[in-house]
N, C-alpha and C. Protein backbone atom coordinates (compact mmCIF):
# COMPACT_ATOMS: atom_id res chain seq x y z
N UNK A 1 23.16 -8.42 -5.25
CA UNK A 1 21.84 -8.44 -5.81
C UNK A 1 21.36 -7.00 -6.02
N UNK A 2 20.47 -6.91 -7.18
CA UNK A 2 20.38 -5.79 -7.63
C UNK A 2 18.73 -5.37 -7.33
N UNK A 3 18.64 -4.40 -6.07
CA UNK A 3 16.99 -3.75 -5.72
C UNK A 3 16.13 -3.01 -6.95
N UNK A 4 15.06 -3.45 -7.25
CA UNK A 4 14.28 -3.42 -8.28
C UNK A 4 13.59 -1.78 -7.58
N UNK A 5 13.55 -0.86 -8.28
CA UNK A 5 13.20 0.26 -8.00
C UNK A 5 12.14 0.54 -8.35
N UNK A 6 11.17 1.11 -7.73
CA UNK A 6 9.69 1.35 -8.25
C UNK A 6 9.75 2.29 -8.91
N UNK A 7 8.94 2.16 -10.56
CA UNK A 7 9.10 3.34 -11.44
C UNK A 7 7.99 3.83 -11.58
N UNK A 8 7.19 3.98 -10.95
CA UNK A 8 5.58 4.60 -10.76
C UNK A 8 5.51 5.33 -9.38
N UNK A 9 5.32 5.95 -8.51
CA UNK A 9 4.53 5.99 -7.36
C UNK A 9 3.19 5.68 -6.84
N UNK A 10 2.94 4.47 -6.11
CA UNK A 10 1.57 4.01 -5.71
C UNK A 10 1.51 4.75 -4.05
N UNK A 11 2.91 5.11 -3.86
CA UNK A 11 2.64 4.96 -2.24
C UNK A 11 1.93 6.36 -2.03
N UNK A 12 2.13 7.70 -2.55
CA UNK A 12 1.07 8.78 -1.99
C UNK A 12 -0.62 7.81 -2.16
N UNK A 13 -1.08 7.68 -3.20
CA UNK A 13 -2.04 6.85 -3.24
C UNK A 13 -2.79 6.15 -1.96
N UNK A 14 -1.69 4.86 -1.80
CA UNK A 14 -1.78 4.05 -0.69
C UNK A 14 -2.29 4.64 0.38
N UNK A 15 -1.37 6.39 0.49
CA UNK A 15 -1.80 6.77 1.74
C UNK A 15 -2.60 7.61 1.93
N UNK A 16 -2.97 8.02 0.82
CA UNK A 16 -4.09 8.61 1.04
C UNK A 16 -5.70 8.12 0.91
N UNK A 17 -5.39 6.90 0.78
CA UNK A 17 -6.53 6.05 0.81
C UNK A 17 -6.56 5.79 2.45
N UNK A 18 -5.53 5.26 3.08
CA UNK A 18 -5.54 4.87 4.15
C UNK A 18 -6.61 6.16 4.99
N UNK A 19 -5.53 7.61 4.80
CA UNK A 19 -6.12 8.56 5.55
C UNK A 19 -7.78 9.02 5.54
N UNK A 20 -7.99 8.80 3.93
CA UNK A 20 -9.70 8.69 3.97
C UNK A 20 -9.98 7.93 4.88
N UNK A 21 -9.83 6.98 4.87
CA UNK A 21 -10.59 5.86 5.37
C UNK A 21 -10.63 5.87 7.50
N UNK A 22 -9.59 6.85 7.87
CA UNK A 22 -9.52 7.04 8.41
C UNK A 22 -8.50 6.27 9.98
N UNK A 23 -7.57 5.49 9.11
CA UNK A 23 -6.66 4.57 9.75
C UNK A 23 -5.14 4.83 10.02
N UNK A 24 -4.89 4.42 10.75
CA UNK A 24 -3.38 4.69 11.04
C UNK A 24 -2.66 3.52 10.66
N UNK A 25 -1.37 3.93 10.67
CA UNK A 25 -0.05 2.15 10.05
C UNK A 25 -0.28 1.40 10.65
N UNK A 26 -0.49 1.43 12.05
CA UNK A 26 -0.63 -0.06 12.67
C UNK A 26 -2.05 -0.44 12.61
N UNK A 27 -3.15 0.27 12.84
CA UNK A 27 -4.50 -0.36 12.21
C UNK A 27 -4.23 -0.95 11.19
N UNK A 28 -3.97 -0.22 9.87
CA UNK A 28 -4.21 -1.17 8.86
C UNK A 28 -3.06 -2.20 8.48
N UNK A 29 -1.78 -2.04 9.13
CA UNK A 29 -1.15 -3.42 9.48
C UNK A 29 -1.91 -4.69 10.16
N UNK A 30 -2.32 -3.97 10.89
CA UNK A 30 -3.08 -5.06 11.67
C UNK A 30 -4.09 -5.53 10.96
N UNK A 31 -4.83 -4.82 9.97
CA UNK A 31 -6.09 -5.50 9.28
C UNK A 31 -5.16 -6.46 8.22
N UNK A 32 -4.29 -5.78 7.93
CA UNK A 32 -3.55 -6.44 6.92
C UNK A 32 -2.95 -8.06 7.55
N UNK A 33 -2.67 -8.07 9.06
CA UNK A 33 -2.28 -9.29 9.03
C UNK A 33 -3.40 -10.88 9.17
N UNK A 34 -4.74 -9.73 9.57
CA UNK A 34 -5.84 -10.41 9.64
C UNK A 34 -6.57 -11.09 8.52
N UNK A 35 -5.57 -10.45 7.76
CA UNK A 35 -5.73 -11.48 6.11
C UNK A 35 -4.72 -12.05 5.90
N UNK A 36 -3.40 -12.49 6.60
CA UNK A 36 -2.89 -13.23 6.12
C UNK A 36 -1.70 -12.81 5.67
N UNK A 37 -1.54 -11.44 5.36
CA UNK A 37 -0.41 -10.76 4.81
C UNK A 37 0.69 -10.51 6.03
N UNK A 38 1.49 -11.10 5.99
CA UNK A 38 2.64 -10.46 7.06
C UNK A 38 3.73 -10.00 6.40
N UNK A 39 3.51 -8.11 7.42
CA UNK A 39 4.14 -7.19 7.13
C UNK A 39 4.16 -6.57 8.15
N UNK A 40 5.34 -5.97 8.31
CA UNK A 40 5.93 -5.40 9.32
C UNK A 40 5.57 -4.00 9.09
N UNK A 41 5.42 -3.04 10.10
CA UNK A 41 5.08 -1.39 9.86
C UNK A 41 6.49 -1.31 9.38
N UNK A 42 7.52 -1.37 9.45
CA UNK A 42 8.55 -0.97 8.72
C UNK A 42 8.71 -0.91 6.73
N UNK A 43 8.05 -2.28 6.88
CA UNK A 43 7.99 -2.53 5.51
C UNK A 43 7.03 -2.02 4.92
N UNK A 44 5.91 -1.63 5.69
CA UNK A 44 4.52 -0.96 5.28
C UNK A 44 4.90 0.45 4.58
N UNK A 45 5.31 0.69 6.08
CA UNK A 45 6.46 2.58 6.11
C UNK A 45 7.20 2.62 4.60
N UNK A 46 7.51 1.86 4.14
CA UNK A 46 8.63 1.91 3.17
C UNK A 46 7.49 1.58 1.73
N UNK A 47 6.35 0.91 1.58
CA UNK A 47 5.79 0.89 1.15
C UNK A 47 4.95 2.31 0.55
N UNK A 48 4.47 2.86 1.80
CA UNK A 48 3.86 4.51 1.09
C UNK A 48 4.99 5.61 0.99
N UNK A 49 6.33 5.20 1.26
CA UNK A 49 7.12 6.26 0.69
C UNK A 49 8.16 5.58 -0.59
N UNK A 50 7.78 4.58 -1.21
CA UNK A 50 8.23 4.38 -2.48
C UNK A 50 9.59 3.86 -2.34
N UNK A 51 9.71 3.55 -1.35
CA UNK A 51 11.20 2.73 -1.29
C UNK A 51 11.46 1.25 -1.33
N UNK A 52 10.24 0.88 -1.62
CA UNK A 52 10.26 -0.61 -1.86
C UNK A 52 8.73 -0.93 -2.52
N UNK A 53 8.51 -2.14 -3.67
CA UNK A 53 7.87 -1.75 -4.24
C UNK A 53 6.81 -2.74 -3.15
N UNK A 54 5.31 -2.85 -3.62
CA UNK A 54 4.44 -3.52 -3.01
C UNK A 54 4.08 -4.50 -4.10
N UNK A 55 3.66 -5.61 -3.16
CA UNK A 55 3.00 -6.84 -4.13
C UNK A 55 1.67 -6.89 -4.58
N UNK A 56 1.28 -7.48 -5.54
CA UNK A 56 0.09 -7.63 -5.78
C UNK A 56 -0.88 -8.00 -5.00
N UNK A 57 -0.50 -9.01 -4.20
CA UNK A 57 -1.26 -9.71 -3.08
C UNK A 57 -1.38 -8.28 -1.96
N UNK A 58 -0.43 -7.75 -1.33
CA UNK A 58 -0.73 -6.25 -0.74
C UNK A 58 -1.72 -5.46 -1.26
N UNK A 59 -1.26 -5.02 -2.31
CA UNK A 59 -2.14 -3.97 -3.10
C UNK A 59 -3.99 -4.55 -3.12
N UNK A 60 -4.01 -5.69 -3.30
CA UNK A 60 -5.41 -6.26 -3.40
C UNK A 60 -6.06 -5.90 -1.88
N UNK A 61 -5.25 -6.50 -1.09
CA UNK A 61 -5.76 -6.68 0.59
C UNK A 61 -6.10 -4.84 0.82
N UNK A 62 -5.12 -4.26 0.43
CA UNK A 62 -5.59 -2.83 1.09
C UNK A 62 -6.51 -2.09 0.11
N UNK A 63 -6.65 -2.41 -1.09
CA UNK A 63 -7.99 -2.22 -1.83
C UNK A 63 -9.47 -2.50 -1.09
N UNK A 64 -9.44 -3.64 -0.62
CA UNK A 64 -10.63 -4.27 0.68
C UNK A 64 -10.62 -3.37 1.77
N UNK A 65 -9.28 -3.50 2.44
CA UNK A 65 -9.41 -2.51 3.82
C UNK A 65 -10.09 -0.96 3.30
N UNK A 66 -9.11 -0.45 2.46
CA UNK A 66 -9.62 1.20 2.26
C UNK A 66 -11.18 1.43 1.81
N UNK A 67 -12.01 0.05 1.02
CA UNK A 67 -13.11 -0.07 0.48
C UNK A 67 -12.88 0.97 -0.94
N UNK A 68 -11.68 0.73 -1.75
CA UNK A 68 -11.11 1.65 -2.97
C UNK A 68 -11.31 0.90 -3.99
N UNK A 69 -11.67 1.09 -5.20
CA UNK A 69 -11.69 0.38 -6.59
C UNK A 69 -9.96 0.26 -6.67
N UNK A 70 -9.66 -0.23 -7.07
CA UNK A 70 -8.54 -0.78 -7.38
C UNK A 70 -7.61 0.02 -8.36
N UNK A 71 -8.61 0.86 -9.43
CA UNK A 71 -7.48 1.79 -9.95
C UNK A 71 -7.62 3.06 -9.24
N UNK A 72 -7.98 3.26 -7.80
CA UNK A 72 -7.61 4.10 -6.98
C UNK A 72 -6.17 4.14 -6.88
N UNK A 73 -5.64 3.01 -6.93
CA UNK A 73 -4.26 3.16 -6.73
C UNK A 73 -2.80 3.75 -7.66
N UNK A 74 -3.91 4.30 -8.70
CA UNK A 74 -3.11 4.01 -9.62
C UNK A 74 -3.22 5.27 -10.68
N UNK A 75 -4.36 6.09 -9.77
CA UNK A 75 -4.92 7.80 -10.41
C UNK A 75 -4.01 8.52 -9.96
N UNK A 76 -3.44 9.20 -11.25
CA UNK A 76 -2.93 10.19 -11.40
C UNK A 76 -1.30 9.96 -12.14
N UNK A 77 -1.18 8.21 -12.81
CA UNK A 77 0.07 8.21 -12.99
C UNK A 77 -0.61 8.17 -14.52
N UNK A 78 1.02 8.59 -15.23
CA UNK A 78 1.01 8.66 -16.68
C UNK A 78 2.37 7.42 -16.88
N UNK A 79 2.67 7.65 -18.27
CA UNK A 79 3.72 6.94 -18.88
C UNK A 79 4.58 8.03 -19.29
């Protein structure tokens, strides 16, 4: 099977939303599972360094946690 490679970077983003906001991986894992999302800090980890891509359903939930508009995630990419 062939791993689908992320061709954007969201994860500096991700984490620098997190760091505003003032949270660490397992806080906002943990907020994250308090919605329902189960994810492992491993997979999180791999999430803000672009080695695996994130889901939509993720991306929404930590939009809420960080309190970020949504194309926060997404400033500073081009085509």
């Amino acid at each position: 099977m062939t791993k689908i490679r992320p061709d954007k970077s969201l994860g500096s983003n991700i984490q620098k939303a997190r760091k505003q906001k003032g949270l660490t991986q397992d806080a906002t894992i943990a907020k994250l599972q308090l919605m329902g999302i189960n994810i492992s800090r491993s997979t999180y980890a791999k999430i803000e360094t672009d080695r695996i891509n994130i889901r939509v359903s993720e991306l929404i939930a930590l939009g809420k946690i960080f309190g970020v508009d949504f194309n926060f995630f997404f400033d500073g990419l081009t085509l």
